[in-house]
PDB file of N, CA and C in Angstrom:
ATOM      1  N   UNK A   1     114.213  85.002  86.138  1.00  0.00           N
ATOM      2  CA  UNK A   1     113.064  84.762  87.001  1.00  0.00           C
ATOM      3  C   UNK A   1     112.224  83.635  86.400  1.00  0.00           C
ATOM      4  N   UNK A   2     111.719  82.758  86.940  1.00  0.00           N
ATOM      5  CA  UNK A   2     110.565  81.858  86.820  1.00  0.00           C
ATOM      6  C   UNK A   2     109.736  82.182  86.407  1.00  0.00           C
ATOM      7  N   UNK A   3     108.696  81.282  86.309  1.00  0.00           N
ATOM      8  CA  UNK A   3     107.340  81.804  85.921  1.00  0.00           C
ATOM      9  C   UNK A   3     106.462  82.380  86.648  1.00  0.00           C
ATOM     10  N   UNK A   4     106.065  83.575  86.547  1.00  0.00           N
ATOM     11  CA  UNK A   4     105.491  84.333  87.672  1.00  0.00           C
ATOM     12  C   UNK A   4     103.997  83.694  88.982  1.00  0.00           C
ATOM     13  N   UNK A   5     104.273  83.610  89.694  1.00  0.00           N
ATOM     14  CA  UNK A   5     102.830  83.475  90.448  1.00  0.00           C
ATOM     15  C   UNK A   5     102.058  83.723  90.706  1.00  0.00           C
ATOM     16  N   UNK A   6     100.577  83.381  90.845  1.00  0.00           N
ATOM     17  CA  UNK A   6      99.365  84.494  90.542  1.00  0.00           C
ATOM     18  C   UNK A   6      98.745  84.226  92.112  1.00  0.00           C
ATOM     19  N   UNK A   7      98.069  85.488  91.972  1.00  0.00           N
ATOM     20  CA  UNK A   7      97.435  84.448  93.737  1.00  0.00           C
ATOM     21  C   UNK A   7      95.963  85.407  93.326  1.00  0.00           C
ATOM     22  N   UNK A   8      94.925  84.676  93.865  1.00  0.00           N
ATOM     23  CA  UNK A   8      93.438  85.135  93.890  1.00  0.00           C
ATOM     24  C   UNK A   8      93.016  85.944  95.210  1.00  0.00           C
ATOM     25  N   UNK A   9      92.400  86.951  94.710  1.00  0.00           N
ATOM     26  CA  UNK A   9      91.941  87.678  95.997  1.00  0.00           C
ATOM     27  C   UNK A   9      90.208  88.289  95.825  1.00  0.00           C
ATOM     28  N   UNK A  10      90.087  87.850  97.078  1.00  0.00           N
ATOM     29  CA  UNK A  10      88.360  87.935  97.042  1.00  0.00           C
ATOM     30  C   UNK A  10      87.639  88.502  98.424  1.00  0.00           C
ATOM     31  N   UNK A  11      87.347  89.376  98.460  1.00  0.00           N
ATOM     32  CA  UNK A  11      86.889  90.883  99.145  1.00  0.00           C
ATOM     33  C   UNK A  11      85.950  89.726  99.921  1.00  0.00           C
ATOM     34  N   UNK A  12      85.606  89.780 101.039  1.00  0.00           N
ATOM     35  CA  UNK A  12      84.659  89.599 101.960  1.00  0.00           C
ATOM     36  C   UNK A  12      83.833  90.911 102.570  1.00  0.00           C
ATOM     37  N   UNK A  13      84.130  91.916 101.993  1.00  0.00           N
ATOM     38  CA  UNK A  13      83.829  93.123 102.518  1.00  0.00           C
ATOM     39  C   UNK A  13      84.175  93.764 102.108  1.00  0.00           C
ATOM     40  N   UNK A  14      83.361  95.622 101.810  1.00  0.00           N
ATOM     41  CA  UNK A  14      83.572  96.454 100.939  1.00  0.00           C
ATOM     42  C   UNK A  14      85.209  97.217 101.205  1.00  0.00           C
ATOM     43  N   UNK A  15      85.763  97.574 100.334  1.00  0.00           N
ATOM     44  CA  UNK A  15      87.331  98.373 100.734  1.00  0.00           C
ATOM     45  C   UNK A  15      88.368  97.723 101.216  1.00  0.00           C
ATOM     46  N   UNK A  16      88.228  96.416 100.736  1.00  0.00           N
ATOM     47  CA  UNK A  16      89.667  95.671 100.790  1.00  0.00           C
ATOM     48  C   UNK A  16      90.550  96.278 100.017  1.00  0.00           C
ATOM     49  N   UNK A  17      91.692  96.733 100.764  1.00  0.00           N
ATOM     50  CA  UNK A  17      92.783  97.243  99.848  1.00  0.00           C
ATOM     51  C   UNK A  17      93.496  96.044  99.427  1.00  0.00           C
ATOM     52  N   UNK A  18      94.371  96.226  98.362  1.00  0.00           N
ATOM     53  CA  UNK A  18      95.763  95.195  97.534  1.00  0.00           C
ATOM     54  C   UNK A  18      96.493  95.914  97.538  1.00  0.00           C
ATOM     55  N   UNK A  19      97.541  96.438  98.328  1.00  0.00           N
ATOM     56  CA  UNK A  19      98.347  97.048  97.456  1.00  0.00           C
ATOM     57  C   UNK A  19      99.912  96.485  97.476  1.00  0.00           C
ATOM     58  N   UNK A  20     100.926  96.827  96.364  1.00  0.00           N
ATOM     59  CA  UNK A  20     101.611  96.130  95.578  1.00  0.00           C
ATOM     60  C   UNK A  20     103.248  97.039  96.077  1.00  0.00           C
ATOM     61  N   UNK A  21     104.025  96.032  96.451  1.00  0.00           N
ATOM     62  CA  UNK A  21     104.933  96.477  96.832  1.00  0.00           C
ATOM     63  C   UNK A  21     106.328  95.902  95.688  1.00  0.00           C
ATOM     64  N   UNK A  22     107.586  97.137  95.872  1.00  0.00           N
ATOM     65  CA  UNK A  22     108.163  97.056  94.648  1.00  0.00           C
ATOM     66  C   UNK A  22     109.878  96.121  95.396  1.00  0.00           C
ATOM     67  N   UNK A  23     110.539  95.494  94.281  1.00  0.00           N
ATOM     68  CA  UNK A  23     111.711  95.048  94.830  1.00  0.00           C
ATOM     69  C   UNK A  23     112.623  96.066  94.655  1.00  0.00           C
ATOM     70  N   UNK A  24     113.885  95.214  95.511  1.00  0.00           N
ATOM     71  CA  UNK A  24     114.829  95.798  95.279  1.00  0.00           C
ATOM     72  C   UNK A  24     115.518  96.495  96.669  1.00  0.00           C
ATOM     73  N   UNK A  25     116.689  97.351  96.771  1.00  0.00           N
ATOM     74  CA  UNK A  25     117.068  97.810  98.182  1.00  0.00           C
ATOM     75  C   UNK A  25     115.339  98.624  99.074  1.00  0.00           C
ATOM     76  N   UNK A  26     115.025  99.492  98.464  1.00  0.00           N
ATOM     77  CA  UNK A  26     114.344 100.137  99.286  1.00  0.00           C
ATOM     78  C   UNK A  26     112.751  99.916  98.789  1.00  0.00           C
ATOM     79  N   UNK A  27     111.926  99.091  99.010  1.00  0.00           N
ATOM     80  CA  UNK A  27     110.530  98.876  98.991  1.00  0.00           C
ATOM     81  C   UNK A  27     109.596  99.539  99.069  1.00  0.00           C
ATOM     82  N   UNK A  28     108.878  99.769  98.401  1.00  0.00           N
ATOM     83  CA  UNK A  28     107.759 100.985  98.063  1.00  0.00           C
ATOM     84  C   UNK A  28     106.620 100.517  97.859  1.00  0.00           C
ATOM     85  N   UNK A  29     105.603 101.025  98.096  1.00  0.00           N
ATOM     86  CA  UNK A  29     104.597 100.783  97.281  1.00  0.00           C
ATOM     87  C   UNK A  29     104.250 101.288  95.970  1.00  0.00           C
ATOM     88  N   UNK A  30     103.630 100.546  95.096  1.00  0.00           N
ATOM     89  CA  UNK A  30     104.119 101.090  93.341  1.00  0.00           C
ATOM     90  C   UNK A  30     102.227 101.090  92.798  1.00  0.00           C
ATOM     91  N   UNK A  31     101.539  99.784  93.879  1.00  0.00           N
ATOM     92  CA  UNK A  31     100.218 100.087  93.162  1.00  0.00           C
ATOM     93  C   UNK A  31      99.183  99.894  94.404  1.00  0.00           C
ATOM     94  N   UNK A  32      98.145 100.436  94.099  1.00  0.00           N
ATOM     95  CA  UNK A  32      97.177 100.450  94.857  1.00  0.00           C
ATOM     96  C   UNK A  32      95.762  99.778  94.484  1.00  0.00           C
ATOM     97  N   UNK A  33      94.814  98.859  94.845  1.00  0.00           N
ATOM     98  CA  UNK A  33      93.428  98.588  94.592  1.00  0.00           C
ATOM     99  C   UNK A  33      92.757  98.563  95.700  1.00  0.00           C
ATOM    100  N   UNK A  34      91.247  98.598  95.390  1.00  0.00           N
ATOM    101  CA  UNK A  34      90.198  98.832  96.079  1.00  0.00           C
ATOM    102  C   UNK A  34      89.049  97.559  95.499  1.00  0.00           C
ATOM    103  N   UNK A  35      88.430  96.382  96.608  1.00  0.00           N
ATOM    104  CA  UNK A  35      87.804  95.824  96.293  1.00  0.00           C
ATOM    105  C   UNK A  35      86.611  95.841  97.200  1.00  0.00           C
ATOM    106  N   UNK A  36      85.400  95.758  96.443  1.00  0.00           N
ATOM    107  CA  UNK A  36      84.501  95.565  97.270  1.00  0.00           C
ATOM    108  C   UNK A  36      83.690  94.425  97.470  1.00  0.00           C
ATOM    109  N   UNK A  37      82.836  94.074  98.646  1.00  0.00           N
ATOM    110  CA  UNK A  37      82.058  92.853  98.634  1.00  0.00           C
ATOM    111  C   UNK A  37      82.099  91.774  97.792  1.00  0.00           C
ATOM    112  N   UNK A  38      82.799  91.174  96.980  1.00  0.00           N
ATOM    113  CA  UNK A  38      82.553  89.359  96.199  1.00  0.00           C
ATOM    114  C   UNK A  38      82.907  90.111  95.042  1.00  0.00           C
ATOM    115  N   UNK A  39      83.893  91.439  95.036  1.00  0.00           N
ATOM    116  CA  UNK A  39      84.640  91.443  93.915  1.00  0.00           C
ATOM    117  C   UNK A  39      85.823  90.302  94.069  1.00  0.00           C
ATOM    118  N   UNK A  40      86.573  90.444  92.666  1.00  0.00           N
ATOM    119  CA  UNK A  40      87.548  89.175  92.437  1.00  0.00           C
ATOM    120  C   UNK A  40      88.581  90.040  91.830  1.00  0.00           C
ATOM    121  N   UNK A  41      89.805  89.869  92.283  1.00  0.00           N
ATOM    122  CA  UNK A  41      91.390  90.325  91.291  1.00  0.00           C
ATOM    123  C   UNK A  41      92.512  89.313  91.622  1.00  0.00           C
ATOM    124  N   UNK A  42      92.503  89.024  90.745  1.00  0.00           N
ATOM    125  CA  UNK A  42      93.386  88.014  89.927  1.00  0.00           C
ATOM    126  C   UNK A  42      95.232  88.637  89.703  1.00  0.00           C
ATOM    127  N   UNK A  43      96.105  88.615  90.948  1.00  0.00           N
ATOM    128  CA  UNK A  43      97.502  89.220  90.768  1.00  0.00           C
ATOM    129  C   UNK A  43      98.436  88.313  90.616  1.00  0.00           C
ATOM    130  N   UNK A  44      99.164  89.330  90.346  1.00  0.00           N
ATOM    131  CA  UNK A  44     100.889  88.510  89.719  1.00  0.00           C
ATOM    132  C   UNK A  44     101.947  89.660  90.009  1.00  0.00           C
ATOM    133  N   UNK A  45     102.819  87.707  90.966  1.00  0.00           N
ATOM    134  CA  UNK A  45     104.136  88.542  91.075  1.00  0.00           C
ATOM    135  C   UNK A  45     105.042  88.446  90.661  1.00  0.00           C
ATOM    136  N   UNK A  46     105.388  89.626  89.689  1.00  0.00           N
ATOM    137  CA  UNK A  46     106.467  89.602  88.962  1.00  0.00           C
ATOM    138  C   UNK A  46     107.803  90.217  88.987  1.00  0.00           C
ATOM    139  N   UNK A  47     109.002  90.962  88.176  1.00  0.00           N
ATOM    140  CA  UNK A  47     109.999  91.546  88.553  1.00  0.00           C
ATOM    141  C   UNK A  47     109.825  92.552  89.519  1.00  0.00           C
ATOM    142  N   UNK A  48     108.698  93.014  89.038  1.00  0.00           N
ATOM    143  CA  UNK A  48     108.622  94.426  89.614  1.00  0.00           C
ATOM    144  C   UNK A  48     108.269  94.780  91.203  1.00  0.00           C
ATOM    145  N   UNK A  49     107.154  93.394  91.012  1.00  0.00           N
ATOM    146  CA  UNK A  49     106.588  93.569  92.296  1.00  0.00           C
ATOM    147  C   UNK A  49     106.901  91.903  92.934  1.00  0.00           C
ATOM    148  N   UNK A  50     107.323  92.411  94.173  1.00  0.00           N
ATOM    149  CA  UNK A  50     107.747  91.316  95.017  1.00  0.00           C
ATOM    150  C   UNK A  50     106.903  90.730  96.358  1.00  0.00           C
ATOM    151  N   UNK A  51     105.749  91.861  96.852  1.00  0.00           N
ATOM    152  CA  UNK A  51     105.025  91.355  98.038  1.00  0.00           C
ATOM    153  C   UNK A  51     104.219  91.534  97.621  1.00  0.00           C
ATOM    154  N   UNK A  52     103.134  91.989  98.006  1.00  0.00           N
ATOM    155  CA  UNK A  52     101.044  92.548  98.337  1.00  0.00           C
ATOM    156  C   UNK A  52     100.765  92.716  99.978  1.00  0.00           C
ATOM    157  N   UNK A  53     100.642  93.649  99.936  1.00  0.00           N
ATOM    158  CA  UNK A  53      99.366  93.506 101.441  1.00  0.00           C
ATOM    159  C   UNK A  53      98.123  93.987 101.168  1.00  0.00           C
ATOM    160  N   UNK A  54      97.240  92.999 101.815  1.00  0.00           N
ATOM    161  CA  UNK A  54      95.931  92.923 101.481  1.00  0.00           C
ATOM    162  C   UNK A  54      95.486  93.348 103.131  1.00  0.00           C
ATOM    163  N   UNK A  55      94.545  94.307 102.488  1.00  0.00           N
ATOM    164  CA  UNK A  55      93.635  95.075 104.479  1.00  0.00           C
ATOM    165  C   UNK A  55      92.245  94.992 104.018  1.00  0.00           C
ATOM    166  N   UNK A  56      91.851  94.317 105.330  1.00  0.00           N
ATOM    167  CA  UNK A  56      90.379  94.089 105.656  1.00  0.00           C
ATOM    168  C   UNK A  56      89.806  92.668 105.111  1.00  0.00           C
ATOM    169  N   UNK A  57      89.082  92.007 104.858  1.00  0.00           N
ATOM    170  CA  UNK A  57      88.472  90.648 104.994  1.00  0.00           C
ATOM    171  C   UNK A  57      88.678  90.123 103.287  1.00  0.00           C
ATOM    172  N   UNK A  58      89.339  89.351 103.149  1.00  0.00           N
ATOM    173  CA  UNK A  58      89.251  88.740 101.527  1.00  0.00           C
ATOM    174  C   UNK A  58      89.866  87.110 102.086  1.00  0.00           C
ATOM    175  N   UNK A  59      89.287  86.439 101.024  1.00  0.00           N
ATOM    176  CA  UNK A  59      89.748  85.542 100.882  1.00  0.00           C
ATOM    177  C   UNK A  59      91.219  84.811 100.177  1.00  0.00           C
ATOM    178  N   UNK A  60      92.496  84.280 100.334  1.00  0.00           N
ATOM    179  CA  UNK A  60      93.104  84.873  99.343  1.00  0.00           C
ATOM    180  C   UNK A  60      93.479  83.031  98.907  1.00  0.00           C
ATOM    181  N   UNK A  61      94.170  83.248  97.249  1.00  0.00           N
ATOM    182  CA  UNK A  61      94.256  81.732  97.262  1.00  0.00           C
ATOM    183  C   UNK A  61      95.374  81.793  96.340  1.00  0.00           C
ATOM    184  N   UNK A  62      96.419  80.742  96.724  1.00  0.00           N
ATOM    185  CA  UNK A  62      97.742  80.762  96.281  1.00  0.00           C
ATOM    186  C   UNK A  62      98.018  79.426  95.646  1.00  0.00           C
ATOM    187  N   UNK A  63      98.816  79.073  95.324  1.00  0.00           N
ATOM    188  CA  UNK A  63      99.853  77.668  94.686  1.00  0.00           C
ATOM    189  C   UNK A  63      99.876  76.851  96.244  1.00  0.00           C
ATOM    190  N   UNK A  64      99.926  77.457  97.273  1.00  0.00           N
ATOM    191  CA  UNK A  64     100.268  76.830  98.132  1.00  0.00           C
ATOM    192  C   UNK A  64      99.015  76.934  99.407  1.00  0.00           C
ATOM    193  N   UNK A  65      98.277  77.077  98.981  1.00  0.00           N
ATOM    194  CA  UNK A  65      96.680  77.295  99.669  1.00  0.00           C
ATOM    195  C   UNK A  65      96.253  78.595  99.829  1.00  0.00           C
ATOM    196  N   UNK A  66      94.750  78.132 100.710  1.00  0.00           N
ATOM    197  CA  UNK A  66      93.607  79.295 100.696  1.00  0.00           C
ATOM    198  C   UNK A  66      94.359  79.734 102.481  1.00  0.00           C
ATOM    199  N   UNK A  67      93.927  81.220 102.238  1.00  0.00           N
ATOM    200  CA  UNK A  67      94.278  81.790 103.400  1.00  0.00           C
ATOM    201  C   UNK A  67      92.948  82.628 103.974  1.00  0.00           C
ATOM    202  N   UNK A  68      92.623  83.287 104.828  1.00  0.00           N
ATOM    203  CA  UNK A  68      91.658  84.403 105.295  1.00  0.00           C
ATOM    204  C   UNK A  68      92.051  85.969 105.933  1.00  0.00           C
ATOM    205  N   UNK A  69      92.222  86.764 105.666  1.00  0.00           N
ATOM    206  CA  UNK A  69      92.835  87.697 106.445  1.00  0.00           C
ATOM    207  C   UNK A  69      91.334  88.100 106.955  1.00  0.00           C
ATOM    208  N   UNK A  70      91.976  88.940 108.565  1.00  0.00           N
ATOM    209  CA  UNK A  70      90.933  89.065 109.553  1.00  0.00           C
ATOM    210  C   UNK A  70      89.717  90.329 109.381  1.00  0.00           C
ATOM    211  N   UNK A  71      89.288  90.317 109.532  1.00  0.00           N
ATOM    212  CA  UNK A  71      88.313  91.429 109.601  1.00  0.00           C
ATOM    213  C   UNK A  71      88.807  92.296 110.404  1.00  0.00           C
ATOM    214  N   UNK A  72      88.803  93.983 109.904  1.00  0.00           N
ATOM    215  CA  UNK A  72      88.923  95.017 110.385  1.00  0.00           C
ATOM    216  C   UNK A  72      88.213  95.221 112.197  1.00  0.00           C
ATOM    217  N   UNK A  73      88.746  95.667 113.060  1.00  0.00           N
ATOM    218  CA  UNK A  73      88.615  96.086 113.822  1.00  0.00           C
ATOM    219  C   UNK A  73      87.742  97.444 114.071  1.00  0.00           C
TER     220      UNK A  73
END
């Protein structure tokens, strides 16, 4: 594997979840976070973990740009 990639994530709103999905045949989720309002977490994807889904409003910022996910409904 390469050198791992980090991507920035930044809560626009209280209870943004991260959570961390695992490789391999059958995909799991392996970790869970909770961010609130203009908190900041700093992830990496490595062997273990191969995706993220992020729920509710954060800002997110990658190697390959800034993104926005939408605000909760």
């Amino acid at each position: 594997m390469t050198a791992p990639d980090y991507i920035v994530i930044k809560a626009k709103e209280d209870g943004v979840s991260v959570i961390g999905l695992t490789r391999g045949n059958d995909t799991k989720f392996h970790h869970t976070e909770k961010l609130d309002c203009g908190e900041v977490m700093i992830a990496q994807f490595t062997e273990h973990t191969s995706a993220m889904k992020i729920r509710g409003s954060a800002e997110i910022t990658t190697a390959h740009g800034v993104v926005s996910s939408e605000e909760r409904a």
